[in-house]
Protein backbone atom coordinates (compact mmCIF):
# COMPACT_ATOMS: atom_id res chain seq x y z
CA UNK A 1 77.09 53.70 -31.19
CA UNK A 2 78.01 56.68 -29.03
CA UNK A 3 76.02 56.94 -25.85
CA UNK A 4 73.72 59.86 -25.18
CA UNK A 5 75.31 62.32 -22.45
CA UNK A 6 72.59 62.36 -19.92
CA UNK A 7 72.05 66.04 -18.23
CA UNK A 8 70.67 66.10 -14.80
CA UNK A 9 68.57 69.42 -13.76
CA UNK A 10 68.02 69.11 -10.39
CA UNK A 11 65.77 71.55 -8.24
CA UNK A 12 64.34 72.83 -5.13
CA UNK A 13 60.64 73.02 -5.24
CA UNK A 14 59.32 76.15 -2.78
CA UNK A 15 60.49 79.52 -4.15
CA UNK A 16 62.07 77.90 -6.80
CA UNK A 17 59.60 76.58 -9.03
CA UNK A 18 56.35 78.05 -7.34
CA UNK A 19 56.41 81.38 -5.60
CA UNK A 20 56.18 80.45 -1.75
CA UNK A 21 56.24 77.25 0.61
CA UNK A 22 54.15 75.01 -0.53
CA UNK A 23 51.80 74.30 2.21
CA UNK A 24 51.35 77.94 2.55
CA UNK A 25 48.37 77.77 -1.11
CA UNK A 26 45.65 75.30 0.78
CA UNK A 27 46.62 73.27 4.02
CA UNK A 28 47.66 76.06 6.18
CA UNK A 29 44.45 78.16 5.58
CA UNK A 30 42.26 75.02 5.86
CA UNK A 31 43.98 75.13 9.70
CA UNK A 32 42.54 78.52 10.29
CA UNK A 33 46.95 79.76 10.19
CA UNK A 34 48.47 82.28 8.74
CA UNK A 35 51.89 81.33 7.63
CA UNK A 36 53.60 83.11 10.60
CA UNK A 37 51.54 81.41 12.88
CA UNK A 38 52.45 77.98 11.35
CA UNK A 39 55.82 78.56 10.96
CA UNK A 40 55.93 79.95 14.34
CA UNK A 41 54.34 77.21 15.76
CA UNK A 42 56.81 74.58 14.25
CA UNK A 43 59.88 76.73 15.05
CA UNK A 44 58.41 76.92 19.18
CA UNK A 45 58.15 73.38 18.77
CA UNK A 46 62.00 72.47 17.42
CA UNK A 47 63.68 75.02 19.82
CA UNK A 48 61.41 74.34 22.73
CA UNK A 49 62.62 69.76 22.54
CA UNK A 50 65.41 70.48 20.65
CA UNK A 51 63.90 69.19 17.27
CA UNK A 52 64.95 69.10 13.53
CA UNK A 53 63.05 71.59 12.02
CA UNK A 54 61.98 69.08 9.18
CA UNK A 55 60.43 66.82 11.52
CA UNK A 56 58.83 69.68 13.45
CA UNK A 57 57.04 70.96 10.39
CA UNK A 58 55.74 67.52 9.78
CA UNK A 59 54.49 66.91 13.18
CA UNK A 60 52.65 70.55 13.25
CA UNK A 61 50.77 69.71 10.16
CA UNK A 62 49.34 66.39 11.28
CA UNK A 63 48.84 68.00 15.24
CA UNK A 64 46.94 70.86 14.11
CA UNK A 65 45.24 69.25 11.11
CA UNK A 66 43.62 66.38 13.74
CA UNK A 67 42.39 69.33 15.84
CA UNK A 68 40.28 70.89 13.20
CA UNK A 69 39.36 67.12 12.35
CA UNK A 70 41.29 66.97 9.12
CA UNK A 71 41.99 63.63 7.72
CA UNK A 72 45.41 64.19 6.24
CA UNK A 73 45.10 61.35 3.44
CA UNK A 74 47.46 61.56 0.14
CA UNK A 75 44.55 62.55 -1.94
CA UNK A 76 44.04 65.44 0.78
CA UNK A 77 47.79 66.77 0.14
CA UNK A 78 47.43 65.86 -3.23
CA UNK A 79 44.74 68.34 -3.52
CA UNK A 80 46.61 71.23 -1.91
CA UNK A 81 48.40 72.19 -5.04
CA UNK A 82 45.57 72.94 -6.57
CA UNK A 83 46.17 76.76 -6.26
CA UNK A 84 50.17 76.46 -6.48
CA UNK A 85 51.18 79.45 -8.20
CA UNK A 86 54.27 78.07 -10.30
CA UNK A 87 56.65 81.05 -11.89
CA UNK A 88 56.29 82.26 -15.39
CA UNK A 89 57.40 79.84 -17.84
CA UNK A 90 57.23 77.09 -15.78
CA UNK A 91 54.57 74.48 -17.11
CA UNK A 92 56.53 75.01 -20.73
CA UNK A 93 60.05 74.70 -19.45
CA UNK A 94 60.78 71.15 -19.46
CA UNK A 95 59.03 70.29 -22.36
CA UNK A 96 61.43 72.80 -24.52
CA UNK A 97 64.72 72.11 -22.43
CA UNK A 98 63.95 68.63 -23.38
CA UNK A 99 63.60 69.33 -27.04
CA UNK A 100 66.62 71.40 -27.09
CA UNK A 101 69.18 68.60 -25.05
CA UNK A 102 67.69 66.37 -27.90
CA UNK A 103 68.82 68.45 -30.55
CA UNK A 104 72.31 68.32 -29.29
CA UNK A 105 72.31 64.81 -29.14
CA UNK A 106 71.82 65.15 -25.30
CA UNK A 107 68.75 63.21 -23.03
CA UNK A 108 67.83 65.64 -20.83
CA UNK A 109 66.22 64.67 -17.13
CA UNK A 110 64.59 67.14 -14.42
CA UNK A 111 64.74 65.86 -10.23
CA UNK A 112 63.34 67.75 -7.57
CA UNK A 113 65.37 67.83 -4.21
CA UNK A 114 62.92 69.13 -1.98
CA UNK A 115 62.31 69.38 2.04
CA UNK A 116 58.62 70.38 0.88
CA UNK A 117 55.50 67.79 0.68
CA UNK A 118 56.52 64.83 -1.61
CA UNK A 119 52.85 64.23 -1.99
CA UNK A 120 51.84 68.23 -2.47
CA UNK A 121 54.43 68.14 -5.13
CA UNK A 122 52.66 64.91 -6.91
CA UNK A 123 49.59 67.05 -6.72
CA UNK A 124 51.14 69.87 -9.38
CA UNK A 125 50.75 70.13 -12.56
CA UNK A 126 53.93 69.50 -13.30
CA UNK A 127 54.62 66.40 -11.43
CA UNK A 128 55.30 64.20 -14.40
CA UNK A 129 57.83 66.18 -15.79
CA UNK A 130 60.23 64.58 -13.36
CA UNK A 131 61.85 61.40 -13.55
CA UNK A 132 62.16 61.40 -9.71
CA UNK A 133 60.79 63.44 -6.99
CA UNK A 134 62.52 63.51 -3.49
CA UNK A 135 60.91 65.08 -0.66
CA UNK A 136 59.03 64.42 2.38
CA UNK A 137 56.78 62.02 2.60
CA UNK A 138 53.67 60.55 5.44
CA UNK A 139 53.18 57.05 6.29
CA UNK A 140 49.70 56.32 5.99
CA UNK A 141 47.73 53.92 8.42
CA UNK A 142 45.42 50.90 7.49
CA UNK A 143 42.65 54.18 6.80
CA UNK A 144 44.90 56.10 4.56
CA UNK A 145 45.56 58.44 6.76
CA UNK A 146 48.58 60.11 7.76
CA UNK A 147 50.29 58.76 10.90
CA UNK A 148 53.94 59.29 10.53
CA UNK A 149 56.63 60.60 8.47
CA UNK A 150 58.25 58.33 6.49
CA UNK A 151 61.18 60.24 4.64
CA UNK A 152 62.54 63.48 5.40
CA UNK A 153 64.77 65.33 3.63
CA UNK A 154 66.64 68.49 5.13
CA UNK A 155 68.94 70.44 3.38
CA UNK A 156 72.46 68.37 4.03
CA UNK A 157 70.77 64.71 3.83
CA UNK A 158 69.37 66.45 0.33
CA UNK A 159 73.27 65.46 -1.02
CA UNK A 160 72.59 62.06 -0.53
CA UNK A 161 70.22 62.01 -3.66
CA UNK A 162 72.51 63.77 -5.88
CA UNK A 163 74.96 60.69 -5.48
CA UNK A 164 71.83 58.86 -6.14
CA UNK A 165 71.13 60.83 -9.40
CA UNK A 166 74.59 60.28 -10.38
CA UNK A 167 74.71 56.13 -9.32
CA UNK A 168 71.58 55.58 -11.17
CA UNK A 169 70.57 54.18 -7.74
CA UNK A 170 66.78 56.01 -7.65
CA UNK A 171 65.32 53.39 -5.18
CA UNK A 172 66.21 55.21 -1.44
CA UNK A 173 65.77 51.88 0.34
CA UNK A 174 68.75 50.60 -1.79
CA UNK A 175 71.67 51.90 0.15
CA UNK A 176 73.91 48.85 -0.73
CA UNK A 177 74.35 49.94 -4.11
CA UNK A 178 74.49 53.84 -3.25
CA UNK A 179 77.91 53.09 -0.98
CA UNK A 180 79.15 50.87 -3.51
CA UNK A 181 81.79 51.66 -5.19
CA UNK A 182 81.33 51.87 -9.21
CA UNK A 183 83.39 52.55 -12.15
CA UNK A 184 83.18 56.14 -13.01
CA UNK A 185 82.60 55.20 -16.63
CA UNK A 186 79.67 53.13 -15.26
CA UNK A 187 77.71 56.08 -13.36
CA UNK A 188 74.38 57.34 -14.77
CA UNK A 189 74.88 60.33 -15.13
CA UNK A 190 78.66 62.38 -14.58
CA UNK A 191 79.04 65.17 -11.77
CA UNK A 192 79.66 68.05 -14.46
CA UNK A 193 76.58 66.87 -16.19
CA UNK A 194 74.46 67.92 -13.76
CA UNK A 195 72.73 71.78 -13.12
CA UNK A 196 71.43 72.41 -9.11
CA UNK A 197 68.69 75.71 -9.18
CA UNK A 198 68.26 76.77 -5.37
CA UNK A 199 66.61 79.85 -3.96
CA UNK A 200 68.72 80.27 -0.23
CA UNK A 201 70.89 79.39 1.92
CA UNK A 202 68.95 75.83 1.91
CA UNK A 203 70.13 74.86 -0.78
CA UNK A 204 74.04 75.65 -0.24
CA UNK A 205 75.24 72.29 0.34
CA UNK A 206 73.70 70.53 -2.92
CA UNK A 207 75.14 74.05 -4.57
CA UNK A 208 78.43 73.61 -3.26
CA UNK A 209 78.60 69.64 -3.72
CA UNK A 210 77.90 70.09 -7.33
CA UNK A 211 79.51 72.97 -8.32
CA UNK A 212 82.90 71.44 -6.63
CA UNK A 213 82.61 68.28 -8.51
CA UNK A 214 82.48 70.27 -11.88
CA UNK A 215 78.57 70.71 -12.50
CA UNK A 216 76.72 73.97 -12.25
CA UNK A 217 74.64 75.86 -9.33
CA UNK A 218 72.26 78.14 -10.79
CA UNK A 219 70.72 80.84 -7.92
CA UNK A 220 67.06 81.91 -8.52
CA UNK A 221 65.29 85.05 -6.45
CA UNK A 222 61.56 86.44 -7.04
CA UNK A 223 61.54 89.37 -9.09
CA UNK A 224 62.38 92.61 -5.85
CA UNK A 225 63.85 89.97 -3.61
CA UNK A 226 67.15 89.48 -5.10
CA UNK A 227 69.52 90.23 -1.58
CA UNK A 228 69.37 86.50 0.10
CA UNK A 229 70.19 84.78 -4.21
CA UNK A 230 73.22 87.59 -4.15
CA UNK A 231 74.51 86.22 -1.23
CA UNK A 232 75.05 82.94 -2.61
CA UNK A 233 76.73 84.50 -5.83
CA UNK A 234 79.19 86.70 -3.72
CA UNK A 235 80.30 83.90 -1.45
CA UNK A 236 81.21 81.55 -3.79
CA UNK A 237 78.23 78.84 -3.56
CA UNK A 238 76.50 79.64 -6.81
CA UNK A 239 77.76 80.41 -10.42
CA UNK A 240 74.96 81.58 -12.03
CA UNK A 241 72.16 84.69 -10.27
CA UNK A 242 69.06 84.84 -11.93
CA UNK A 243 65.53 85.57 -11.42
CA UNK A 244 63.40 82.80 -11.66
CA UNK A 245 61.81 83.30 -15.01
CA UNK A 246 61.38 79.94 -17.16
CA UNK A 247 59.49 81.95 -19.68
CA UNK A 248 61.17 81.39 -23.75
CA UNK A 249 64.69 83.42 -24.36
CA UNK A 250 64.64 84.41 -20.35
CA UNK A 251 68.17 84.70 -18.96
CA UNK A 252 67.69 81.07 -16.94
CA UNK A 253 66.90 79.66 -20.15
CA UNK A 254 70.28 81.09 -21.94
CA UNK A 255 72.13 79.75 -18.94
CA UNK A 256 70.80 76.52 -19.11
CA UNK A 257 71.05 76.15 -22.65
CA UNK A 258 74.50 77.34 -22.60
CA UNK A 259 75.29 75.05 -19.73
CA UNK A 260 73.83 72.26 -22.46
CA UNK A 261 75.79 73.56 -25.03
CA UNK A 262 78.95 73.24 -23.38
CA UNK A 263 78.46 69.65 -22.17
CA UNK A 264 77.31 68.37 -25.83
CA UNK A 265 80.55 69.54 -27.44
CA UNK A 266 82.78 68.17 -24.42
CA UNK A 267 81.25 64.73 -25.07
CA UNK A 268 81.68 65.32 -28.59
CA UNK A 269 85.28 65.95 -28.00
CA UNK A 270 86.28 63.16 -25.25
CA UNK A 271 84.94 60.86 -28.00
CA UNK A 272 87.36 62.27 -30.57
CA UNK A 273 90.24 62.05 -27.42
CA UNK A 274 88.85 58.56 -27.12
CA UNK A 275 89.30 57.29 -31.22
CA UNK A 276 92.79 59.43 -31.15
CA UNK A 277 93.52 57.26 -28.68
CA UNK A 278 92.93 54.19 -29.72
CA UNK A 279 94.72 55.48 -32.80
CA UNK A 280 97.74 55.65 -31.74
CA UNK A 281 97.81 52.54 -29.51
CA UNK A 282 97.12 51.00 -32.39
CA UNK A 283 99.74 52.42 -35.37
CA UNK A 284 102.15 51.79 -32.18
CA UNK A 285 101.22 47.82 -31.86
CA UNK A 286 101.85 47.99 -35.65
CA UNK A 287 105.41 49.01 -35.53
CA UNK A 288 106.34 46.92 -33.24
């Protein structure tokens, strides 16, 4: 029996699927912040030590949430999507790319890749849509309460999980199996099976990593802020510029789906390589 093709959408989170960074909806204003003053705070603090900017962020939200005498728990940050504003189309999209790939004869899976919240992002609506979510993530003490990060993910070390994606290997304590080598015929999913969707610059090495290894990079800007998404178009890093509208017959959706397309028909056609093959090999073995 043939074997399904297995499609990999993988995507950023903030400004990608909802309209800003995620902490910016509840945890910042429960600090008493604006967003400049957060992100002000957390860029003082990496320049100031020398710090990755990732890890900065983290530390700034646990700092300034003990002064006003927050308990950051994962319930808390679970309950700071609750306002998430996700982009049109959004909370229907995976249920009818799904039914689409299926159509085709395609299974169809959906990762984020984010250096956002792991836990904000389990929060949202649409956290079960995903067969894996990679983000950051809090250790949390013997009271459940944040202490210390425990994953980070900026935006190089995000390439790490696309090999996971690819490997199968979802577990990111098993780096035995992610170095490994393995049989190309063997991976989970293949390189040009798989679709990136990025908003900026962040998200130019996971563009460039896939689009190089013959998969897709799809480049998504807010409807008026299209300059930083061009960008990625004109140099190269991206294949696709879109705004990020998941709403029914949008352009992203004709992209994907013709992204989809393509893929179902080249499986279709290895297989018939594959029997012609075999064929041959064997009306050859016959002769002789």
């Amino acid at each position: 029996m043939k074997k399904k093709p297995v499609v990999c959408l993988m995507y950023d989170f903030d400004k990608t699927l909802c309209d800003r960074d995620m902490q910016e909806y509840e945890f910042i204003p429960a600090l008493g912040l604006t967003p400049k003053e957060f992100w002000g705070k957390t860029n003082n603090l990496a320049e100031s030590v020398h710090m990755e900017r990732i890890l900065s962020y983290m530390y700034v939200m646990l700092d300034e949430a003990k002064k006003k005498g927050i308990n950051v728990t994962r319930e808390y940050l679970n309950g700071c999507a609750k306002s998430m504003k996700l982009y049109k189309g959004v909370q229907t999209w995976f249920d009818r790319i799904n039914a689409f790939g299926e159509s085709l004869g395609v299974t169809v899976e959906h990762y984020v890749l984010s250096s956002g919240i792991k836990e904000i992002i389990e929060g949202s609506p649409i956290a079960n849509c995903f067969k894996e979510i990679y983000g950051c993530s809090f250790h949390y003490n013997e009271d459940g309460i944040a202490d210390w990060p425990m994953n980070t993910v900026n935006y190089t070390t995000k390439t790490q999980y696309i090999h996971r994606i690819s490997k199968g290997v979802f577990d990111i304590t098993n780096d035995f199996d992610l170095n490994a080598h393995m049989d190309p015929k063997d991976r989970h999913a293949d390189f040009k099976n798989m679709i990136y969707m990025g908003d900026g610059l962040t998200d130019v090495p996971c563009m460039k990593m896939v689009s190089e290894r013959g998969g897709k990079s799809i480049a998504l800007y807010q409807r008026g802020k299209i300059e930083k998404a061009t960008d990625l178009l004109l140099d190269g890093r991206a294949d696709f510029l879109t705004q990020a509208d998941y709403s029914e017959n949008s352009e992203l959706e004709t992209i994907v789906k013709t992204i989809i397309e393509r893929i179902s028909l080249e499986s279709d056609l290895d297989e018939i390589y594959v029997k012609m093959a075999k064929k041959a090999i064997k009306s050859q073995k016959e002769k002789i």
